[in-house]
Every structure is written in C-alpha cells, then in structure tokens.
N, C-alpha and C. Protein backbone atom coordinates (compact mmCIF):
# COMPACT_ATOMS: atom_id res chain seq x y z
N UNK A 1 -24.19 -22.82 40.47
CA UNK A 1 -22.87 -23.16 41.00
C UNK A 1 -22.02 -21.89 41.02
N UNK A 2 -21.51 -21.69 42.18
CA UNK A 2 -20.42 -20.67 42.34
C UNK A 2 -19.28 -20.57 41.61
N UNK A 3 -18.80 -19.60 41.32
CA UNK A 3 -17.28 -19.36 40.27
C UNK A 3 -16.31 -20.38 41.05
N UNK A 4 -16.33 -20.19 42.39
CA UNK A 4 -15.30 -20.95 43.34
C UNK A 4 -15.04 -22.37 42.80
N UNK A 5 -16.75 -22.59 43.36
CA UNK A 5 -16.92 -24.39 43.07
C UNK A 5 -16.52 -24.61 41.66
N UNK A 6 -17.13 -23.91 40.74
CA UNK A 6 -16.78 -23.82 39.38
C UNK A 6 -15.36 -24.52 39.18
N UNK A 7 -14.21 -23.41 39.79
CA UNK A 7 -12.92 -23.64 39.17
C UNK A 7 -12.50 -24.91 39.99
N UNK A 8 -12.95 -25.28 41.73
CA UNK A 8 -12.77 -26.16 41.96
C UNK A 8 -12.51 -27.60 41.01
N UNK A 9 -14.10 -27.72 40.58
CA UNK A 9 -14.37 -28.85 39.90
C UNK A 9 -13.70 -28.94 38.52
N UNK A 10 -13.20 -27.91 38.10
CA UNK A 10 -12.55 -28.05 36.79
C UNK A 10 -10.90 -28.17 37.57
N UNK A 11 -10.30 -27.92 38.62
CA UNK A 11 -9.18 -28.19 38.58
C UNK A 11 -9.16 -29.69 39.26
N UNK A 12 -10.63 -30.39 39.92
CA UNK A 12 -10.45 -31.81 40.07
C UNK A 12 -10.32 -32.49 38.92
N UNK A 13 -11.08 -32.04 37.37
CA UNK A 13 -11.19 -32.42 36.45
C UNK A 13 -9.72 -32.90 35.82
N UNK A 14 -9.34 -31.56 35.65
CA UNK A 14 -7.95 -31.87 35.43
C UNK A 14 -7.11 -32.29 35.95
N UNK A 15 -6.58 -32.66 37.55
CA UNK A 15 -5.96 -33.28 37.89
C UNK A 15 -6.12 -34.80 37.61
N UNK A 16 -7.32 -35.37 37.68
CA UNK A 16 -7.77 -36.62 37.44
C UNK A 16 -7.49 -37.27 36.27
N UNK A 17 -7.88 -36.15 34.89
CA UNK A 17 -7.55 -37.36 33.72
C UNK A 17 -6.31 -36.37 32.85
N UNK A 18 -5.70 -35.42 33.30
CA UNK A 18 -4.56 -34.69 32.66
C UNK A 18 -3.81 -35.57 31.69
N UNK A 19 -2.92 -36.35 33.40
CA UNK A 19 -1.61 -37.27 32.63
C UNK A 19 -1.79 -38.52 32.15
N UNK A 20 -3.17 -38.87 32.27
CA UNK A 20 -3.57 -40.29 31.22
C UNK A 20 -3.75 -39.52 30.04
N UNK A 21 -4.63 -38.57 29.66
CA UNK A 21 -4.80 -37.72 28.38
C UNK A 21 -3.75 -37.46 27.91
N UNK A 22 -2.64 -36.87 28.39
CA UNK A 22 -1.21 -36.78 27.76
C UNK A 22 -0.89 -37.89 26.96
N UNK A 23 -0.52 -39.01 27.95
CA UNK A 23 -0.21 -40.40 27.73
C UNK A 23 -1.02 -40.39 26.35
N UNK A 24 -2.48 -40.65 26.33
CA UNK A 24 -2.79 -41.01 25.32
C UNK A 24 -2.54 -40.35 24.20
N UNK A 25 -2.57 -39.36 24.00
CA UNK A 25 -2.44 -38.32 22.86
C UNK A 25 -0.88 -38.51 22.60
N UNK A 26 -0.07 -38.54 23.16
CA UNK A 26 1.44 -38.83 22.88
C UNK A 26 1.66 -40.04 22.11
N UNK A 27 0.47 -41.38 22.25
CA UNK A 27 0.19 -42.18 21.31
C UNK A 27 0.59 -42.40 20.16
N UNK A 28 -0.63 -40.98 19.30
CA UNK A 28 -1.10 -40.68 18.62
C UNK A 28 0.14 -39.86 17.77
N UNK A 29 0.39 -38.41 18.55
CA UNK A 29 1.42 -38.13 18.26
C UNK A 29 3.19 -37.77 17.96
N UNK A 30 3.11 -38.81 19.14
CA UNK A 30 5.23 -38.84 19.37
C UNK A 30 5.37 -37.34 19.24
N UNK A 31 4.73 -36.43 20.36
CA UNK A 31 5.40 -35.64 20.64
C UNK A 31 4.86 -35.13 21.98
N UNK A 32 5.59 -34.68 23.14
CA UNK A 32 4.99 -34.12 24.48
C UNK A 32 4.51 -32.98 24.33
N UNK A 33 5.30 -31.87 23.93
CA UNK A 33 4.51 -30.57 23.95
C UNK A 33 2.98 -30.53 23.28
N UNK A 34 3.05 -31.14 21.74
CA UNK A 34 2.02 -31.32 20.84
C UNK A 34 0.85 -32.22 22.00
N UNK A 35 0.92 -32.79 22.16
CA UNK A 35 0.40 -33.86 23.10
C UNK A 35 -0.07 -33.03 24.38
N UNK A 36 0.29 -32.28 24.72
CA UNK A 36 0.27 -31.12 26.38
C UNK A 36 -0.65 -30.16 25.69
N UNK A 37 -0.36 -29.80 24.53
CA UNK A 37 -0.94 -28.29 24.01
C UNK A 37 -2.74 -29.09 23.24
N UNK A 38 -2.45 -30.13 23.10
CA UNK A 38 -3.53 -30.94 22.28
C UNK A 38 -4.75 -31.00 23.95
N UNK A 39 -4.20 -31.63 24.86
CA UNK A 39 -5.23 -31.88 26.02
C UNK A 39 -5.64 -30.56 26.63
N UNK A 40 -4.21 -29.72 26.85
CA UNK A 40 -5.13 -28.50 26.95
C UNK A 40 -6.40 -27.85 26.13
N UNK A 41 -6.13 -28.01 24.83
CA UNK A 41 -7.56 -27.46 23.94
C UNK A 41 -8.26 -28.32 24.55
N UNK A 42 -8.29 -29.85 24.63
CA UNK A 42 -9.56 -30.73 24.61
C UNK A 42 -10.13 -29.85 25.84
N UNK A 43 -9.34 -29.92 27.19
CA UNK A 43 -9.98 -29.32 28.46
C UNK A 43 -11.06 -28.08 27.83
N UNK A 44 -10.12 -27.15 27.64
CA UNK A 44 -10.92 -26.07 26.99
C UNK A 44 -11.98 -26.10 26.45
N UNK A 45 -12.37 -27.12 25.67
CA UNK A 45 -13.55 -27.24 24.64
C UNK A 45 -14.57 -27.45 25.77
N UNK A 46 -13.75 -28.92 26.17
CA UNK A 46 -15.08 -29.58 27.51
C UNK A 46 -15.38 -28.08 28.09
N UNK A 47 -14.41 -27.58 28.94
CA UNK A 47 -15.11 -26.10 29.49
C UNK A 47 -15.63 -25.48 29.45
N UNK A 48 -15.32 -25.25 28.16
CA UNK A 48 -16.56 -23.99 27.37
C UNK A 48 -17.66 -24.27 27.29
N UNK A 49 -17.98 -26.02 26.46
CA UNK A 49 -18.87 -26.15 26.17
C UNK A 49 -19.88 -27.05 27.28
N UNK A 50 -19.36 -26.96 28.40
CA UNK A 50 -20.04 -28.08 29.30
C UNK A 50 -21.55 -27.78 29.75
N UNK A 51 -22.02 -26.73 29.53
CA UNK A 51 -23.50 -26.75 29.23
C UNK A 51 -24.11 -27.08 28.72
N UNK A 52 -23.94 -27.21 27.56
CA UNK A 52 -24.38 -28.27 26.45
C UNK A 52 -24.61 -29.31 26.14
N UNK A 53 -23.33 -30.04 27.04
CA UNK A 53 -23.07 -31.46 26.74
C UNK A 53 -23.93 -32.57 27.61
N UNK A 54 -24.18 -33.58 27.07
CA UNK A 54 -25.27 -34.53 27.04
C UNK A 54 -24.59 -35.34 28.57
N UNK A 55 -25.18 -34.98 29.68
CA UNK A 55 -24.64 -35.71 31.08
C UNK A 55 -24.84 -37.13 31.07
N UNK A 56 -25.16 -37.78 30.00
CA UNK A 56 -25.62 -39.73 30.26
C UNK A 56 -23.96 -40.20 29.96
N UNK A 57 -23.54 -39.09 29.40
CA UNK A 57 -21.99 -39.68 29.37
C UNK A 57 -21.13 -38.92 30.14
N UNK A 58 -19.90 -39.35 30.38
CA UNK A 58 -18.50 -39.35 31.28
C UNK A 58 -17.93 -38.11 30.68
N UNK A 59 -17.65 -37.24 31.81
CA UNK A 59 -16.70 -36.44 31.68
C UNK A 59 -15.22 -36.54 31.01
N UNK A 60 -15.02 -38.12 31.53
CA UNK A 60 -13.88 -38.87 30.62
C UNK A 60 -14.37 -39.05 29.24
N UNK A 61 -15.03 -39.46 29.35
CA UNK A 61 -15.46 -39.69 27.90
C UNK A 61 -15.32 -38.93 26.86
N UNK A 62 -15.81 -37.69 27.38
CA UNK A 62 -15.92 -36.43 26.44
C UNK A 62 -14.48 -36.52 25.96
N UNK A 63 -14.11 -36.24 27.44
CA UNK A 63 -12.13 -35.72 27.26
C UNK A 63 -11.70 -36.38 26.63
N UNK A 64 -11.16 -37.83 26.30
CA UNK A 64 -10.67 -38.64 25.29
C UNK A 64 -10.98 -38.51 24.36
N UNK A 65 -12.60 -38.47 23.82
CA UNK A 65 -13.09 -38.60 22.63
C UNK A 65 -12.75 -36.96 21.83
N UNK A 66 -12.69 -36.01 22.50
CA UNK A 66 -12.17 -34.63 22.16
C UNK A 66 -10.83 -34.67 21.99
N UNK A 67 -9.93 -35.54 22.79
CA UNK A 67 -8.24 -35.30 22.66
C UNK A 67 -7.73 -36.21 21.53
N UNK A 68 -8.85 -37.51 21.28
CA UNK A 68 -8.24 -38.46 19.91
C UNK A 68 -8.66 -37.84 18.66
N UNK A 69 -9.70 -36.96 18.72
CA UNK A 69 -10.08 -36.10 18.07
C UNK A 69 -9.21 -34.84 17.38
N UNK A 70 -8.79 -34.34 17.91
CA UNK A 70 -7.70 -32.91 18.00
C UNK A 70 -6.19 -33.97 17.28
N UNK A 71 -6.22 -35.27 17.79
CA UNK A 71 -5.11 -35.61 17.50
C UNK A 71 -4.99 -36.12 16.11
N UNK A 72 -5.76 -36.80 15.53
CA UNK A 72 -6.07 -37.15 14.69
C UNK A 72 -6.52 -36.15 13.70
N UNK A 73 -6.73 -34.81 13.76
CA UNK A 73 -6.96 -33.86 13.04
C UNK A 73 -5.14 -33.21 12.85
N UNK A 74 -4.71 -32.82 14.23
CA UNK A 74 -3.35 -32.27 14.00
C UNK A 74 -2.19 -33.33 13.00
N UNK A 75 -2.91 -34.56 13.14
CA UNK A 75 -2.12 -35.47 11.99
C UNK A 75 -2.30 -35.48 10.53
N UNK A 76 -3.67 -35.24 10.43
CA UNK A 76 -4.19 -34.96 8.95
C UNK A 76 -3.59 -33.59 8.76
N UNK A 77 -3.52 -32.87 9.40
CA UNK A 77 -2.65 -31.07 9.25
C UNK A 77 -1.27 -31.61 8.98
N UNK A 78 -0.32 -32.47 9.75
CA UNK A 78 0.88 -32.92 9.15
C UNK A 78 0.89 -33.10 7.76
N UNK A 79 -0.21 -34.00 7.78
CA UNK A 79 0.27 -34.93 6.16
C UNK A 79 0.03 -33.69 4.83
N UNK A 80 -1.14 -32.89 5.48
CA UNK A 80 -0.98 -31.89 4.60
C UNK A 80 -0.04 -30.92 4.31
N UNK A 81 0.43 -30.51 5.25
CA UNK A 81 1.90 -30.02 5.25
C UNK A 81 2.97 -30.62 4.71
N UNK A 82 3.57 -31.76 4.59
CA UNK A 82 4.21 -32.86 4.13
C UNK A 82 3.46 -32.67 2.69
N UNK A 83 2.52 -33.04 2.15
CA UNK A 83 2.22 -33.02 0.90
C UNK A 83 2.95 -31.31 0.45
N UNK A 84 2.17 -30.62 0.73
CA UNK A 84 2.28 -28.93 0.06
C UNK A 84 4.10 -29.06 0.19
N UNK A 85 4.91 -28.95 1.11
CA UNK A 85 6.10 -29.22 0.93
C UNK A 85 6.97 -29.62 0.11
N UNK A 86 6.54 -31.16 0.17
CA UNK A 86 7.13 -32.06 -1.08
C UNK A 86 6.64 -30.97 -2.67
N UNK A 87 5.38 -30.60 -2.71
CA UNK A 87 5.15 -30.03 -3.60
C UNK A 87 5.93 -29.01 -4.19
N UNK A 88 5.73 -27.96 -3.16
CA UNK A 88 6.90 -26.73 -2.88
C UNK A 88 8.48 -26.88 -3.82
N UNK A 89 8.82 -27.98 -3.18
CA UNK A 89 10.21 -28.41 -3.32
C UNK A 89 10.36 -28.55 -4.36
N UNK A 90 9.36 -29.82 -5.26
CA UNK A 90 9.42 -30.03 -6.45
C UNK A 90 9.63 -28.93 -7.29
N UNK A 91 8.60 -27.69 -7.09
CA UNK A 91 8.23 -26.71 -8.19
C UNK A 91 9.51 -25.96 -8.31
N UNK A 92 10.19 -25.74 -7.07
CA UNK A 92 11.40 -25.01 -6.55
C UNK A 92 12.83 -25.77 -7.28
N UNK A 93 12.88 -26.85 -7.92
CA UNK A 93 13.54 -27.53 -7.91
C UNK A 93 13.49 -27.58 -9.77
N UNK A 94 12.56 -27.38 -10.03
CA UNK A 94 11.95 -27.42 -11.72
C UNK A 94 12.39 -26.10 -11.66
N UNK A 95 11.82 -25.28 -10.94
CA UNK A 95 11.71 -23.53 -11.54
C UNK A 95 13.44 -23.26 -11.74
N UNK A 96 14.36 -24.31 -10.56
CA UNK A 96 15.74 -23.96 -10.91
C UNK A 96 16.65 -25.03 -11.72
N UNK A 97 15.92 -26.12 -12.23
CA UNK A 97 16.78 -26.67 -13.52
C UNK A 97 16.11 -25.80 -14.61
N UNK A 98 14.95 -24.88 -14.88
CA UNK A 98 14.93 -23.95 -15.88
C UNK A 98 15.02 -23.11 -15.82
N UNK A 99 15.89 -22.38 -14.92
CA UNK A 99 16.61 -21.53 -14.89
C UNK A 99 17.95 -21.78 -15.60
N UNK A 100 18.19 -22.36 -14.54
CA UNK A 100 19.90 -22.42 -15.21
C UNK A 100 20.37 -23.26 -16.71
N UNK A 101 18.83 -23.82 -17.30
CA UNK A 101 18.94 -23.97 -18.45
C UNK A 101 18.83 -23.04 -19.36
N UNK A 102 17.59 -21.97 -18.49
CA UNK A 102 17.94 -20.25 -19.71
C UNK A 102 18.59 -20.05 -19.42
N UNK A 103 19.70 -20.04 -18.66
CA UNK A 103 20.96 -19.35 -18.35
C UNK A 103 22.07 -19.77 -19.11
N UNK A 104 22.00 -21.12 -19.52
CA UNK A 104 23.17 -21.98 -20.34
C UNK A 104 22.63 -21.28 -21.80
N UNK A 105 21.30 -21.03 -22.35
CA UNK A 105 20.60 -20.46 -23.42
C UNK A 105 20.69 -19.31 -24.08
N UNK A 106 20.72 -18.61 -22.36
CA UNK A 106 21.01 -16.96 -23.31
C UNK A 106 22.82 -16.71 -23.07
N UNK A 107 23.63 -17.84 -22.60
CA UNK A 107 25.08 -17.54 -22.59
C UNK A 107 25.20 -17.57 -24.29
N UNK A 108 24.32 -18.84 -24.91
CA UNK A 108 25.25 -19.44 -25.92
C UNK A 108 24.59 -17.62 -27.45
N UNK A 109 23.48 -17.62 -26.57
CA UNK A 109 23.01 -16.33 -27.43
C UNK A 109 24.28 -15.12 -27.48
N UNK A 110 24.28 -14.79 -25.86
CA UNK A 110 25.45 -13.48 -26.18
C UNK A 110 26.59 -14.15 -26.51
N UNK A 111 27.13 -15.38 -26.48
CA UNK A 111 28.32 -16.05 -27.42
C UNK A 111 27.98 -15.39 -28.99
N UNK A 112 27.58 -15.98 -29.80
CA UNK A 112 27.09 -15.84 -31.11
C UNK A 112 26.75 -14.15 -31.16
N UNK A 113 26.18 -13.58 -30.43
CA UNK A 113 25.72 -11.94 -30.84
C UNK A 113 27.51 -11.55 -30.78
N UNK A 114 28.33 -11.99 -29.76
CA UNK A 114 29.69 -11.39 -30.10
C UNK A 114 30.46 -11.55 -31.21
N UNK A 115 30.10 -13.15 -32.04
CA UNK A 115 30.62 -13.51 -33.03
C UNK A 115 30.08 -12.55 -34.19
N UNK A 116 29.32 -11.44 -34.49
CA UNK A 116 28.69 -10.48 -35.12
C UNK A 116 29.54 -9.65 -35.28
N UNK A 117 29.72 -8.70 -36.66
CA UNK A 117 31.21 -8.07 -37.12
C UNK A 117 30.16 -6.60 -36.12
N UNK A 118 30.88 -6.08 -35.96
CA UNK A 118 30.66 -4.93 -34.94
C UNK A 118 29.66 -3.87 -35.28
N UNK A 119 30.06 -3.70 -36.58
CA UNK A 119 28.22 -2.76 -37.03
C UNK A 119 26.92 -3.59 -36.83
N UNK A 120 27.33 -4.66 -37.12
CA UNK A 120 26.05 -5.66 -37.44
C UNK A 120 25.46 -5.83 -36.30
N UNK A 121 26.27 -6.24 -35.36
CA UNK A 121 25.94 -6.14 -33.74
C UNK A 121 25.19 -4.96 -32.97
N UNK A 122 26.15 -3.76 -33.61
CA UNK A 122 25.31 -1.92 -32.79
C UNK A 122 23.91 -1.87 -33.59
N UNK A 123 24.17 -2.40 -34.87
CA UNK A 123 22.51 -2.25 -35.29
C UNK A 123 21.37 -3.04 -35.07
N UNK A 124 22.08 -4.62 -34.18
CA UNK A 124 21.33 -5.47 -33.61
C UNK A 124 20.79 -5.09 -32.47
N UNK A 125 21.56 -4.75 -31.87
CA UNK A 125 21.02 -4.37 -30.37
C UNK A 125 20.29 -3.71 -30.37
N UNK A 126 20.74 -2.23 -31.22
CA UNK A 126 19.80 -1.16 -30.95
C UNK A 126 18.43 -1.32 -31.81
N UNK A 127 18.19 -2.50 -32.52
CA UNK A 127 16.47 -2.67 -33.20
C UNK A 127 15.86 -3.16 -32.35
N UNK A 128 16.99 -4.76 -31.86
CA UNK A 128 15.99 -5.45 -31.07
C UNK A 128 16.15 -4.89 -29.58
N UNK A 129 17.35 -4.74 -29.07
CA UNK A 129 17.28 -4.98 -27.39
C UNK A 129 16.32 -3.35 -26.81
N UNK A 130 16.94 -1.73 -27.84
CA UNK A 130 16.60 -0.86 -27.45
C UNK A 130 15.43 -0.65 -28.02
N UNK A 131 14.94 -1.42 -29.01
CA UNK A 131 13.62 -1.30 -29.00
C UNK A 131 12.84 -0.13 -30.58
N UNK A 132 14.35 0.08 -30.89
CA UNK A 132 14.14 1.10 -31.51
C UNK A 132 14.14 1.32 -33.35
N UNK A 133 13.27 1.97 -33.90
CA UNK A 133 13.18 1.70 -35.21
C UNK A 133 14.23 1.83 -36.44
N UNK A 134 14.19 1.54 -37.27
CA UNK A 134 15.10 1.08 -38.16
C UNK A 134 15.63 2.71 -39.23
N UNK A 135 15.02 3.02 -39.46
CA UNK A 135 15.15 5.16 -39.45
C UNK A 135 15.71 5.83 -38.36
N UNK A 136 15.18 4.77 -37.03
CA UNK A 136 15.74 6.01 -35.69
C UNK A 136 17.19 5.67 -36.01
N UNK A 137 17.50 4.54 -36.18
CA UNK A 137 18.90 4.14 -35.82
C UNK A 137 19.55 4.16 -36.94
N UNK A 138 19.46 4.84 -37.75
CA UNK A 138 19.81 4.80 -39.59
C UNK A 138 19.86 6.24 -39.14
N UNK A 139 19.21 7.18 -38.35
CA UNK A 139 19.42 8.52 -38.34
C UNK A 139 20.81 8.79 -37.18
N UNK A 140 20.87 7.75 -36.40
CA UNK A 140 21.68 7.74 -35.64
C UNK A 140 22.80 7.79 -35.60
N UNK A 141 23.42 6.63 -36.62
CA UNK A 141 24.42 6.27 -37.01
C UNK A 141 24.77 6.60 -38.85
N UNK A 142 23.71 7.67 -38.85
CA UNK A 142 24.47 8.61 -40.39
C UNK A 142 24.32 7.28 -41.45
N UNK A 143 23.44 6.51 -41.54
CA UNK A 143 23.42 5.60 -42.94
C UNK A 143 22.46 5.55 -43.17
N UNK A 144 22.06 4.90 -44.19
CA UNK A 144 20.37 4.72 -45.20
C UNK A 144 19.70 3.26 -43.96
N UNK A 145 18.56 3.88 -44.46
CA UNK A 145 17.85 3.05 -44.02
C UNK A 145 18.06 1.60 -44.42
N UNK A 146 18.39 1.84 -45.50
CA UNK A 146 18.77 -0.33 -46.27
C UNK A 146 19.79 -0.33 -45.86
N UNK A 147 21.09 0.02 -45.69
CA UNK A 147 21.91 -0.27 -44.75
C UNK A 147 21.55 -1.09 -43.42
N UNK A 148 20.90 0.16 -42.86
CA UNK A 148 20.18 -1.16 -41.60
C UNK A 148 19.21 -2.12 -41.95
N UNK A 149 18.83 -2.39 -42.78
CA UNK A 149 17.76 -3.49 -43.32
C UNK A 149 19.26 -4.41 -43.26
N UNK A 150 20.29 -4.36 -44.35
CA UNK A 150 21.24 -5.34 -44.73
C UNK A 150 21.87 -5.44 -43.78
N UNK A 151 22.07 -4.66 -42.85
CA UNK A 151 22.89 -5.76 -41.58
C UNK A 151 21.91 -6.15 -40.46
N UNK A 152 20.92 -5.91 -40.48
CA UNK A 152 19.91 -6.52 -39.81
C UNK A 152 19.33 -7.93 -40.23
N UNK A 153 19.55 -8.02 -41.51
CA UNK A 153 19.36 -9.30 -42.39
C UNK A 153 20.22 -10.24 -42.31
N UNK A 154 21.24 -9.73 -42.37
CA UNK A 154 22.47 -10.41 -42.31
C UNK A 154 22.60 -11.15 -40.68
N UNK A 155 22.52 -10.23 -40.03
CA UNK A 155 22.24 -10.20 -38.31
C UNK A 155 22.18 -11.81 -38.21
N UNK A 156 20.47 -11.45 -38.80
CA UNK A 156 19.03 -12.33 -38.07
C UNK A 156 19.30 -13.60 -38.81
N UNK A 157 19.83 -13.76 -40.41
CA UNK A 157 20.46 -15.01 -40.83
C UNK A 157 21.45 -15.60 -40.08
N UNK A 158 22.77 -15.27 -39.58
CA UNK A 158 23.59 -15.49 -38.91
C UNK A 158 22.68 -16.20 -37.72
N UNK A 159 21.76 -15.56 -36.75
CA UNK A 159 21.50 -15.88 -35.21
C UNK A 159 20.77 -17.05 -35.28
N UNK A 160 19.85 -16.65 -36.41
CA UNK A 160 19.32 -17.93 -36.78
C UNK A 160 20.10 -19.07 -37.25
N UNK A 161 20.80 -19.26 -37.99
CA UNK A 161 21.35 -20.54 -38.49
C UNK A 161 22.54 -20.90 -37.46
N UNK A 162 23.09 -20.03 -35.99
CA UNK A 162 23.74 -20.63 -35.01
C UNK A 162 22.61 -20.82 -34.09
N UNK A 163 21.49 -20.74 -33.73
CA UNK A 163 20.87 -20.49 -32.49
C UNK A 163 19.70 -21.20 -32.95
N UNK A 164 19.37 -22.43 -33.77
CA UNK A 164 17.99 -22.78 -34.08
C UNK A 164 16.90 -22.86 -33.34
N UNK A 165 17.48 -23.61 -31.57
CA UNK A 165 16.50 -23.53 -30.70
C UNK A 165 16.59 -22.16 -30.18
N UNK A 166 17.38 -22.00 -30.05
CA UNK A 166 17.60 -20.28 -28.85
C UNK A 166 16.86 -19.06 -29.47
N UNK A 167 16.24 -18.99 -30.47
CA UNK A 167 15.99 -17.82 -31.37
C UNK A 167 14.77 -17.03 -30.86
N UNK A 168 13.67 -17.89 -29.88
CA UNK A 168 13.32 -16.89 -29.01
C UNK A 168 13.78 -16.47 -28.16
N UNK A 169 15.03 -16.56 -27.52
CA UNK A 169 15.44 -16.12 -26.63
C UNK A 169 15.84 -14.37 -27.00
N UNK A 170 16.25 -14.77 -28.43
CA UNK A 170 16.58 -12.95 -29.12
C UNK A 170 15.46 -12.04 -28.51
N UNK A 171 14.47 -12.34 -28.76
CA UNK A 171 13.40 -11.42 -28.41
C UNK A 171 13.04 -11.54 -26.42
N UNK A 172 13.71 -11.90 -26.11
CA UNK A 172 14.04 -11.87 -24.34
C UNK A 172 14.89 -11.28 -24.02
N UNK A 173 15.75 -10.72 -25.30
CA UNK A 173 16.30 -9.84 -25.13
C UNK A 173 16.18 -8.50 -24.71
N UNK A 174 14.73 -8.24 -25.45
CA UNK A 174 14.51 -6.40 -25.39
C UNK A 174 14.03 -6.42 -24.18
N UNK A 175 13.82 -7.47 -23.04
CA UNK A 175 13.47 -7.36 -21.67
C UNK A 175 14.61 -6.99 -20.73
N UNK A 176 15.50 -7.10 -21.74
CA UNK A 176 17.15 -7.09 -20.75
C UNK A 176 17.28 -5.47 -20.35
C-alpha cells in the first residue's frame, strides 16, 4: 500500500469513528480535551500498531476497546493523584502543627533562659549554645573553673525544674 493510500485510509478512519470515540471517552471522563487527547493516543496506537493486529476484528473495535482502555487507566492515574495529595496535605499539615508547637517550646525556653541572673546565662550559652568548654570559658571570663561548674549547676537546676518537658529542647539549642 502506498504512503498516499496509507494516509487516505487513516484519515477515513478517523473521520468515521473520531466524534463517537470522543463521545464515548467523555463518558468515562467529564472532560473534552482529556477525552480529544485520550482518542488521539488510541488512533495512534491503532496506527502504529496496525500490522500486528488480528484482522477477524473491527477497526472499531480496536478503537473503542483502546480508548475505554486509556480511559480507564487515566482514571486510575486520578485516583492516584488524589490519594498522594490528600497524603501530601496531611504530612504538610502535621509537619506544621509541629512546628509551631516547637515554636510555642523553644519561646517558653528563651522565656526562662532570660529569667537567668546574667552571669549564669553568659556561662549558659557559651557551654551549651557555643559549644564551648568549661576552662575555655572560665579562661574567658577571668574565673575558676568551679565557678563555671556553680553557675552552670545552678543554670541546669533552674531550666530543669521550669522546663520539665522542654529540656531537650536546651540541647537544640547549640544548633541555633
């Protein structure tokens, strides 16, 4: 068969069962474009593959059974989408009521670290938040090392007995 005849017979093809194929697939999916873009693949497939295909059956045949096909797949692709979504949302929705619950967490933390008499506080920060040792910061600030032990003690009693749940949050601190 000639390329000519070729495209001939594929544009009789398509004129013939196009806008019933639409129709039907619009069925399926309540939507025209989806439904237009769905019969075009089916055409396509038949096209490509029309060497192949078993001639005891209808050219119609194929085409429907390929376009309820495509349609019924692009619906199972909805619902999966719709699922992952809803999912999405959920996680999005958790990840930000715990957020703004560490956020209510580490307010009530730097509340209480302010309630700290002011040495007790520079020697808090600088063990836990800067990370830094208890000599570095005893060399720092010109005092003995038990000095910073005793207001570090003092500190960590204090944070603890205001902050019972929050007290890991102290150590989310040195991430700050």
């Amino acid at each position: 068969m000639s390329k000519d005849l070729e495209n001939k017979a594929f544009e009789e093809l398509f004129d013939l069962h196009y806008g019933n194929l639409v129709g039907f697939v619009y069925g399926y999916v309540r939507d025209e474009e989806v439904a237009k873009d769905i019969v075009h693949d089916a055409f396509l497939t038949f096209w490509t593959n029309r060497k192949h295909l078993d001639l005891s059956y209808s050219a119609k045949s194929y085409l429907f059974t390929l376009a309820q096909n495509y349609a019924l797949n692009y619906l199972r692709h909805l619902r999966v989408v719709e699922v992952n979504e809803r999912e999405v949302t959920a996680l999005l929705e958790s990840a930000s009521e715990e957020l703004a619950e560490y956020d209510e967490r580490f307010a009530r933390v730097e509340e209480k670290l302010a309630l700290l008499p002011e040495k007790q506080r520079e020697v808090f920060l600088k063990c836990v938040v800067e990370e830094k040792k208890y000599q570095e910061v005893a060399d720092e600030l010109d005092v003995s090392i038990n000095t910073i032990k005793k207001h570090m003690t003092r500190a960590l009693k204090f944070l603890r007995g205001e902050l019972q749940d929050e007290t890991v949050l102290l150590f989310v601190l040195k991430k700050k």
